[in-house]
Structure formats: C-alpha cells, structure tokens
PDB file of N, CA and C in Angstrom:
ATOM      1  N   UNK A   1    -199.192  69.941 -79.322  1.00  0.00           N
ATOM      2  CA  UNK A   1    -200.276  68.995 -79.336  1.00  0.00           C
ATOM      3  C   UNK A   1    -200.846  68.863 -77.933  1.00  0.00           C
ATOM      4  N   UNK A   2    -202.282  69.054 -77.824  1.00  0.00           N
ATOM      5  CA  UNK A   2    -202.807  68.414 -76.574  1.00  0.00           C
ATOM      6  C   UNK A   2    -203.656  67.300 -76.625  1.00  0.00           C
ATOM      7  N   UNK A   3    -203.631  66.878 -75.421  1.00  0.00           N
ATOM      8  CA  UNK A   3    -204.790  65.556 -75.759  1.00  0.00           C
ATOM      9  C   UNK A   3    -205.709  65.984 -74.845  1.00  0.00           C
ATOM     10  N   UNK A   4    -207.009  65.002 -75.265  1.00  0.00           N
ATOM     11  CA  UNK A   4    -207.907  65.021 -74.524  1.00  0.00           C
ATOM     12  C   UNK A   4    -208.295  64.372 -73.088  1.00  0.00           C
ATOM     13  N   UNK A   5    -207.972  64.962 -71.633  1.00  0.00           N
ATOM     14  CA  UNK A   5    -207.409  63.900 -70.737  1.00  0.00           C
ATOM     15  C   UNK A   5    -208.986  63.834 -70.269  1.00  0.00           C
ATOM     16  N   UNK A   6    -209.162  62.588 -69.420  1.00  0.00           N
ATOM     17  CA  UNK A   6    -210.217  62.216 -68.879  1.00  0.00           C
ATOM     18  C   UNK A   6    -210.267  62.757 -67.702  1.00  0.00           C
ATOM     19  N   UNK A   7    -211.318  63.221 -67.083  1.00  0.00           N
ATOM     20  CA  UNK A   7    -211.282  63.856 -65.828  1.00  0.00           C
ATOM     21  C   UNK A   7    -210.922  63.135 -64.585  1.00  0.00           C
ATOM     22  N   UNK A   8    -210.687  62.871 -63.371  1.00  0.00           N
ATOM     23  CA  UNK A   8    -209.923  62.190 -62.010  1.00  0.00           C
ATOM     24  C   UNK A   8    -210.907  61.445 -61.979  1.00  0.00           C
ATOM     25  N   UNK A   9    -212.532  62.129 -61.425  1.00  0.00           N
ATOM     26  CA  UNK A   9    -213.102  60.818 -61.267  1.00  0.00           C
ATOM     27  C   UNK A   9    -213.768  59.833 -62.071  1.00  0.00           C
ATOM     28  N   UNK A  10    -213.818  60.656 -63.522  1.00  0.00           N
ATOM     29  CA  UNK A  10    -214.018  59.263 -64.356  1.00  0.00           C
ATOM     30  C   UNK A  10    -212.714  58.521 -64.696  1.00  0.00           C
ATOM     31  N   UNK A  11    -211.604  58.677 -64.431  1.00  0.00           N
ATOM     32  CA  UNK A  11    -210.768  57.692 -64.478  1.00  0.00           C
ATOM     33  C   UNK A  11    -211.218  56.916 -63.261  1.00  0.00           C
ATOM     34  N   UNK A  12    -210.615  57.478 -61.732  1.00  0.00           N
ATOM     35  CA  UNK A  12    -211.105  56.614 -61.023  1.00  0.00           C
ATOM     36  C   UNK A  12    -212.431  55.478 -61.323  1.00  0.00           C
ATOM     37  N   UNK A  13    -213.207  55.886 -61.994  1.00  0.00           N
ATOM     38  CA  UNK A  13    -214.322  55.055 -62.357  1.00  0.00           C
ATOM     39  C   UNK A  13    -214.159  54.207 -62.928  1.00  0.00           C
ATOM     40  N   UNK A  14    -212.984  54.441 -63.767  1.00  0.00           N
ATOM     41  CA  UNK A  14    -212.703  53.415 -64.988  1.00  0.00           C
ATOM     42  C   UNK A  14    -211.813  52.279 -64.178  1.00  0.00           C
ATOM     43  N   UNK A  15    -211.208  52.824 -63.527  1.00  0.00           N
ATOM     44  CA  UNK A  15    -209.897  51.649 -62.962  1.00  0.00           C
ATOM     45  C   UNK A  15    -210.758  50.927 -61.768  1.00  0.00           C
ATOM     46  N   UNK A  16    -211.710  51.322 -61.381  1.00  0.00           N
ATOM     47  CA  UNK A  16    -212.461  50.545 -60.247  1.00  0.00           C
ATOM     48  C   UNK A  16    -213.217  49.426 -61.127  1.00  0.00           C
ATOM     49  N   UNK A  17    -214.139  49.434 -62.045  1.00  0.00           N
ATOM     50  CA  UNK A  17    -214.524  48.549 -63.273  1.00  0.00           C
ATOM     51  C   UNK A  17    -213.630  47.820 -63.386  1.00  0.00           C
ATOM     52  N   UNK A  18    -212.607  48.168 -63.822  1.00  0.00           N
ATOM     53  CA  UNK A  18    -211.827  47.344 -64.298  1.00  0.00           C
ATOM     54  C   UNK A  18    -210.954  46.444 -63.440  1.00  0.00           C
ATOM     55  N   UNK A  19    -210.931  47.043 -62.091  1.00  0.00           N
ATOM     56  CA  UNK A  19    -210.497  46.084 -61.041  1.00  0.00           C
ATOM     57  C   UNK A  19    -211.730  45.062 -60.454  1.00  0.00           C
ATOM     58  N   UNK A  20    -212.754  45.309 -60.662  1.00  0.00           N
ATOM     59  CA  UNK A  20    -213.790  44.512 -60.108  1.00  0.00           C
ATOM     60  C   UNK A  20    -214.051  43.281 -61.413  1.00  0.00           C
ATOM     61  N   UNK A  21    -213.514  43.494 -62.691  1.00  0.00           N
ATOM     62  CA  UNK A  21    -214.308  43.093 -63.370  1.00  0.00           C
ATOM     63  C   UNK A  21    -212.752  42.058 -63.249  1.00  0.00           C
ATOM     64  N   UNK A  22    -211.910  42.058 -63.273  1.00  0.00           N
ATOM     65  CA  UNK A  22    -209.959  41.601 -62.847  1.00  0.00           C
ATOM     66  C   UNK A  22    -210.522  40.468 -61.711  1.00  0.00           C
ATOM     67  N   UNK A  23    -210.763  41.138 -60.561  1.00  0.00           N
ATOM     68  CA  UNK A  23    -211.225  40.617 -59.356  1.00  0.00           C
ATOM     69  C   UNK A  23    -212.359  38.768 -59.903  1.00  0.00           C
ATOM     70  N   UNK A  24    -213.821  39.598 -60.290  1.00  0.00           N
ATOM     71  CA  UNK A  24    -214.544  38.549 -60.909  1.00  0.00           C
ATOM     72  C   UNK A  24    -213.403  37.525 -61.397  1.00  0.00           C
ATOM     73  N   UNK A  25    -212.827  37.529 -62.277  1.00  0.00           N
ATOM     74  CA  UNK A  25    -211.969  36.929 -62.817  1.00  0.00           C
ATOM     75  C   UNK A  25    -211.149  35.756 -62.592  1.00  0.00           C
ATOM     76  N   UNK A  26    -211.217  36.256 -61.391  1.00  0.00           N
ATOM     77  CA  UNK A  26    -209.565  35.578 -60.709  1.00  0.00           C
ATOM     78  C   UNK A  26    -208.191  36.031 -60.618  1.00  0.00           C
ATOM     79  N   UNK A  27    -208.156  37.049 -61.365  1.00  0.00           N
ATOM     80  CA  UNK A  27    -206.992  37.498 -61.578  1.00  0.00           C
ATOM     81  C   UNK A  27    -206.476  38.503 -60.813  1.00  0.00           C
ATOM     82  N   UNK A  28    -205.183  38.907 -61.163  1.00  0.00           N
ATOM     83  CA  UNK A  28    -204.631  40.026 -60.181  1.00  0.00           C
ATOM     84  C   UNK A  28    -204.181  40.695 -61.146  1.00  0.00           C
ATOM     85  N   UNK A  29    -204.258  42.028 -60.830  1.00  0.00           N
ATOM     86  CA  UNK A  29    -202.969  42.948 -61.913  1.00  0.00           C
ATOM     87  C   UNK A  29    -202.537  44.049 -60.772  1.00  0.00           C
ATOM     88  N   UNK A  30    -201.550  44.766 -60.652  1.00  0.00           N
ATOM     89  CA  UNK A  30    -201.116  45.830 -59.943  1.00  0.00           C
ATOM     90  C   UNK A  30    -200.827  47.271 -61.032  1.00  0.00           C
ATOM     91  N   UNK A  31    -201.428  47.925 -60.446  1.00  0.00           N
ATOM     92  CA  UNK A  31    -201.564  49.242 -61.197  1.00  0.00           C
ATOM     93  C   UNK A  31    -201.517  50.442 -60.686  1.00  0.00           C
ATOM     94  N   UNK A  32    -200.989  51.330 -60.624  1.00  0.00           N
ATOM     95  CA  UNK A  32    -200.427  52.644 -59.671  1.00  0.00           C
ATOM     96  C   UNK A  32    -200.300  53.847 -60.423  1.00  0.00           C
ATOM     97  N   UNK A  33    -200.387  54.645 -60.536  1.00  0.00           N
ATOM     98  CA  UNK A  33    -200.197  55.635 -61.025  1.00  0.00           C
ATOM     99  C   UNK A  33    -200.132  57.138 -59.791  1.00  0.00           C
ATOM    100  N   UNK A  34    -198.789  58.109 -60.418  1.00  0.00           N
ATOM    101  CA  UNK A  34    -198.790  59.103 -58.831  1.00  0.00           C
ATOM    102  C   UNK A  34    -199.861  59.833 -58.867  1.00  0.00           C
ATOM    103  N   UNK A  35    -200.193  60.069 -57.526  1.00  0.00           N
ATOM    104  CA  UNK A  35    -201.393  61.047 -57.586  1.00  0.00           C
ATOM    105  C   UNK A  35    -201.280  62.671 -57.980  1.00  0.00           C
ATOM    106  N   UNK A  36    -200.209  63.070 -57.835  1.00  0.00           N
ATOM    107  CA  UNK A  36    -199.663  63.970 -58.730  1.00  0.00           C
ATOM    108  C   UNK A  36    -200.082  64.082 -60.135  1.00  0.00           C
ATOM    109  N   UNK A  37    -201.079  64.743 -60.574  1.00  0.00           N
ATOM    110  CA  UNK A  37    -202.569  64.793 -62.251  1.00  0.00           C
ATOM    111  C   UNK A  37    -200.935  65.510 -62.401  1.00  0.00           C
ATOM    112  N   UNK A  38    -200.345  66.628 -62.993  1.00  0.00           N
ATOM    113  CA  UNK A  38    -199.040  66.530 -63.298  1.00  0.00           C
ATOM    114  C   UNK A  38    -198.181  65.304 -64.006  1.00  0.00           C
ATOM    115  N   UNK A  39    -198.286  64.844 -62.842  1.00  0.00           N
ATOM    116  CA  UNK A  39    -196.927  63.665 -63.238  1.00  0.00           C
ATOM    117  C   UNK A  39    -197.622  62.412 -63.961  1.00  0.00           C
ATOM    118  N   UNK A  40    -198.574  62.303 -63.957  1.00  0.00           N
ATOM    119  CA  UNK A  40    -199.155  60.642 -64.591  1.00  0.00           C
ATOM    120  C   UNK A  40    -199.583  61.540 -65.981  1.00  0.00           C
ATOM    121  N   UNK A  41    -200.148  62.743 -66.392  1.00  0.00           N
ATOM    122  CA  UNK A  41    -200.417  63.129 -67.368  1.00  0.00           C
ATOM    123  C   UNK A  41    -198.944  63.249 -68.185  1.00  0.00           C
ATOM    124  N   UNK A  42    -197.371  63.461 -67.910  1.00  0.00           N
ATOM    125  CA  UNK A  42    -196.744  63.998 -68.687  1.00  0.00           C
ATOM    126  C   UNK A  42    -196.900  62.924 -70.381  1.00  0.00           C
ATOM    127  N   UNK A  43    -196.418  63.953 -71.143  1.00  0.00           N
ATOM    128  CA  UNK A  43    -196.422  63.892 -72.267  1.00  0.00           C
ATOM    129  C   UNK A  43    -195.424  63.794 -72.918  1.00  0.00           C
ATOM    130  N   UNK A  44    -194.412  63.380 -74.390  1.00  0.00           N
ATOM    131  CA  UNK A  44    -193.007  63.414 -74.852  1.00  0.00           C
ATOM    132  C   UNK A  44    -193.474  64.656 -75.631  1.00  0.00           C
ATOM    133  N   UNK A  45    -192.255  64.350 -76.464  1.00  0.00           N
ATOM    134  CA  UNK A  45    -192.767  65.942 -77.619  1.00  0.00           C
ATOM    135  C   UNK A  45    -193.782  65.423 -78.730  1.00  0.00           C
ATOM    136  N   UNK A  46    -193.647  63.561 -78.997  1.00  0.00           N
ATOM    137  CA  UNK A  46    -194.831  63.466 -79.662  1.00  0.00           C
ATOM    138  C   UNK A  46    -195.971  63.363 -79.495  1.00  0.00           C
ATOM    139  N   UNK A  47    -195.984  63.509 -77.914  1.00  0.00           N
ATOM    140  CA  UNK A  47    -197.592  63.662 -77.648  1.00  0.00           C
ATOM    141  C   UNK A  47    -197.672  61.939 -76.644  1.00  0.00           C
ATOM    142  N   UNK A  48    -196.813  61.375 -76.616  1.00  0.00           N
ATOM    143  CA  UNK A  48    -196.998  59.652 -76.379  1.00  0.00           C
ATOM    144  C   UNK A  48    -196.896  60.113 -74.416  1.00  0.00           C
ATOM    145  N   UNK A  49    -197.930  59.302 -73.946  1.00  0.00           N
ATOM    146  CA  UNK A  49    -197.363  59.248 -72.605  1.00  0.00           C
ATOM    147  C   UNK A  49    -196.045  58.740 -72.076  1.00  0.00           C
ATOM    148  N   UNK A  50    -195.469  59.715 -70.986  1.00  0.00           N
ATOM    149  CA  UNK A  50    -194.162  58.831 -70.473  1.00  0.00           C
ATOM    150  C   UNK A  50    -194.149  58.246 -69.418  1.00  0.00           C
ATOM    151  N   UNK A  51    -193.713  57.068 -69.540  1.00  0.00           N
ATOM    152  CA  UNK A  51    -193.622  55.985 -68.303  1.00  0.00           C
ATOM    153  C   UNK A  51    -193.362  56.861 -66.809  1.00  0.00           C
ATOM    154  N   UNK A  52    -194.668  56.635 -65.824  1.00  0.00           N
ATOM    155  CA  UNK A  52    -194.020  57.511 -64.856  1.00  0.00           C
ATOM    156  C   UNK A  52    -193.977  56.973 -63.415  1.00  0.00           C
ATOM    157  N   UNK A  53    -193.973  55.798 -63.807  1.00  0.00           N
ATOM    158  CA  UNK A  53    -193.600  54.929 -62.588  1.00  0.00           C
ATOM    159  C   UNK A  53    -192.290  53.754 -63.051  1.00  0.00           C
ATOM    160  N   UNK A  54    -191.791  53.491 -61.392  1.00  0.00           N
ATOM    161  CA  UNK A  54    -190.670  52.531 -61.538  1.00  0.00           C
ATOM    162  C   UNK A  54    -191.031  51.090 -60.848  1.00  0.00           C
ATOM    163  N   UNK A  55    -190.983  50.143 -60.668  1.00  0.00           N
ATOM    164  CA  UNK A  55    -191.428  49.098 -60.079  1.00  0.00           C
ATOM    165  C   UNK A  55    -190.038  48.053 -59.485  1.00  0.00           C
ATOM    166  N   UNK A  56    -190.021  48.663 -57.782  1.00  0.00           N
ATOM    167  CA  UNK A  56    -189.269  48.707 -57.241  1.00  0.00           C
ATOM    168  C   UNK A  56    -189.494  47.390 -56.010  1.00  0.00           C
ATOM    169  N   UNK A  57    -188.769  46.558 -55.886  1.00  0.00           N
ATOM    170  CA  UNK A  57    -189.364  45.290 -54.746  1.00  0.00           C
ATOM    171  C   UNK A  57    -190.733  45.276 -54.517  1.00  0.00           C
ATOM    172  N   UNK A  58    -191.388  45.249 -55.209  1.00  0.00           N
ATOM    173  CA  UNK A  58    -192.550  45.360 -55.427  1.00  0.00           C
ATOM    174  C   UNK A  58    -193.628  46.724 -55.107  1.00  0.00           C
ATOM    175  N   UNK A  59    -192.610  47.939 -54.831  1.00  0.00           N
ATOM    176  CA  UNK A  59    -192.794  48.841 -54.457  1.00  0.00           C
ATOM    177  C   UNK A  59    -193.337  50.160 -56.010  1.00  0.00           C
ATOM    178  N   UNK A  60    -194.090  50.164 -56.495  1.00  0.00           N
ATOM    179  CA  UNK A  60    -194.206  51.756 -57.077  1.00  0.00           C
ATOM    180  C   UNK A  60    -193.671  52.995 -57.074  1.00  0.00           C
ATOM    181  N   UNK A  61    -192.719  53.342 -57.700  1.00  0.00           N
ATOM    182  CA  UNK A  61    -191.999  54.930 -57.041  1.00  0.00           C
ATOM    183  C   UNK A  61    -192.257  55.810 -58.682  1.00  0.00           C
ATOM    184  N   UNK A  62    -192.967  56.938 -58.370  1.00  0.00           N
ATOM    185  CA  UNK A  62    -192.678  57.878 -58.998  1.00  0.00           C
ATOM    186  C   UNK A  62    -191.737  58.413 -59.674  1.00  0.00           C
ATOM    187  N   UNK A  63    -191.609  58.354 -61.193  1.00  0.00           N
ATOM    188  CA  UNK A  63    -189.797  58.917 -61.819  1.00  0.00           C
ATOM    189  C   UNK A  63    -189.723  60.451 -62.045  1.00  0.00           C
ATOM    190  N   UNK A  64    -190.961  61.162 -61.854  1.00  0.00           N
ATOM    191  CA  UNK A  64    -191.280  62.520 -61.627  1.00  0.00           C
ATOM    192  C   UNK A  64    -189.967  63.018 -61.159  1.00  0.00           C
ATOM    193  N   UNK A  65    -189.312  63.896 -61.443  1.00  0.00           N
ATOM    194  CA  UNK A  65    -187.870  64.868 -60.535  1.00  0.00           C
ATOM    195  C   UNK A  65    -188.605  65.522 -59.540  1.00  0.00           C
ATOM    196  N   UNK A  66    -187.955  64.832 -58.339  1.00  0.00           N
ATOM    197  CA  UNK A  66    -188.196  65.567 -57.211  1.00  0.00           C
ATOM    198  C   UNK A  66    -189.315  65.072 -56.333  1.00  0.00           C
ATOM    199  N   UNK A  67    -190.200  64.135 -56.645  1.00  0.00           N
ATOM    200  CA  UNK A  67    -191.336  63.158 -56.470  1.00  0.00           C
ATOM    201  C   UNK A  67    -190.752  62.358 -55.653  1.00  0.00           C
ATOM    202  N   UNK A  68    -191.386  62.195 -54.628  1.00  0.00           N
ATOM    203  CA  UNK A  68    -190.919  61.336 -53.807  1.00  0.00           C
ATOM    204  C   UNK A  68    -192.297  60.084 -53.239  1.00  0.00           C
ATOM    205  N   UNK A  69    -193.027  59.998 -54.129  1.00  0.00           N
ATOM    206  CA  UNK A  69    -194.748  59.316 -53.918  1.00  0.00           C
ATOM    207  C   UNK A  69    -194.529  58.259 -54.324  1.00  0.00           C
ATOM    208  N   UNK A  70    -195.106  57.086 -53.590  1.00  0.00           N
ATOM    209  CA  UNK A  70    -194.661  55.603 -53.387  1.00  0.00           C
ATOM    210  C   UNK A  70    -195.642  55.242 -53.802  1.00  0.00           C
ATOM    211  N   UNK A  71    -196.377  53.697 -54.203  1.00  0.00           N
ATOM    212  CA  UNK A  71    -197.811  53.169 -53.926  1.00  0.00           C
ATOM    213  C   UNK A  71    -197.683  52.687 -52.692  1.00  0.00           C
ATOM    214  N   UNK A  72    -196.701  53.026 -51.477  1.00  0.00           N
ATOM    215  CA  UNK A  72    -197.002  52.299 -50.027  1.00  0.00           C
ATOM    216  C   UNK A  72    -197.577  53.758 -49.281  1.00  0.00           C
ATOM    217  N   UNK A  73    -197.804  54.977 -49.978  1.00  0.00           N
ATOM    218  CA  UNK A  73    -198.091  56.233 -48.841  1.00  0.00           C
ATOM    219  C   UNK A  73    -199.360  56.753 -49.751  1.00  0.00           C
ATOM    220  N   UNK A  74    -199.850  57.189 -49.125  1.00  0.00           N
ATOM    221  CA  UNK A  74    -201.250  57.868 -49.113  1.00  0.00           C
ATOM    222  C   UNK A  74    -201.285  59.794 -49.618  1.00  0.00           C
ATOM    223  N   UNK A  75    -201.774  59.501 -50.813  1.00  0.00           N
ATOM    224  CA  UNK A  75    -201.743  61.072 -51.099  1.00  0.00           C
ATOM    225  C   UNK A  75    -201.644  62.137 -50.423  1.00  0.00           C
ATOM    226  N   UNK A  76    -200.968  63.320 -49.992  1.00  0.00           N
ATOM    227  CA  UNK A  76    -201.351  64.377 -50.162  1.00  0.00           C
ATOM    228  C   UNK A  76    -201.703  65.259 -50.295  1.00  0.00           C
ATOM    229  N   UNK A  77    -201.795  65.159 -52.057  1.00  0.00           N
ATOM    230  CA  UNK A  77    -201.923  66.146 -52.741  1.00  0.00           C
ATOM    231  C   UNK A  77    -203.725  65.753 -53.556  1.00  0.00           C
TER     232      UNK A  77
END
C-alpha cells in the first residue's frame, strides 16, 4: 500500500496556518516532526503512520534507529 504524501512545502504551509491560526487563538500546541521526509513518513504494514517522535523534558527526540535529531538542533538534512 502507498499513500498519497503531501509535498514538504505544502505541508510546511499547512503547519504555518495552522500555527498562526493556534497563535490568533491564544493557544499553544507544540508540534515537531524529524526533518528526516524518511522518518516522519514511516508507515506500519497497515499503512497507519508510526509515532516518530518521543517527548522528552520537554525535549522532541526522534525514535528513527540511529536518528539522533532533537526539536532543540537545526536540520541538516
């Protein structure tokens, strides 16, 4: 099974909306995903996304094997 993934910068597009529209709001949400298109895309065998972050002292860490990408460091890749 494949899915249909959204391309980088219309996601980016989407999560900026949606943080501005959060923002308007009042509200806060924290949201991270690795920059590794790899690792935030993986998939199970039914097709369901898998959780690919850990939420660590308030820190973001990648559960990717071998990933070592935080939400405190700056892409890369």
């Amino acid at each position: 099974m494949t899915a249909d993934l959204m391309p980088d910068d219309e996601f980016d597009a989407m999560i900026a909306e949606l943080d501005a529209a959060i923002a308007k709001a009042g509200g806060r949400v924290r949201f991270w995903t690795c920059p590794v298109r790899a690792h935030r895309e993986r998939l199970d065998e039914n097709g369901w996304p898998v959780v690919t972050v850990e939420w660590r002292n308030g820190i973001a860490h990648c559960t990717a094997p071998r990933c070592n990408q935080t939400s405190r460091q700056r892409s890369t890749t």
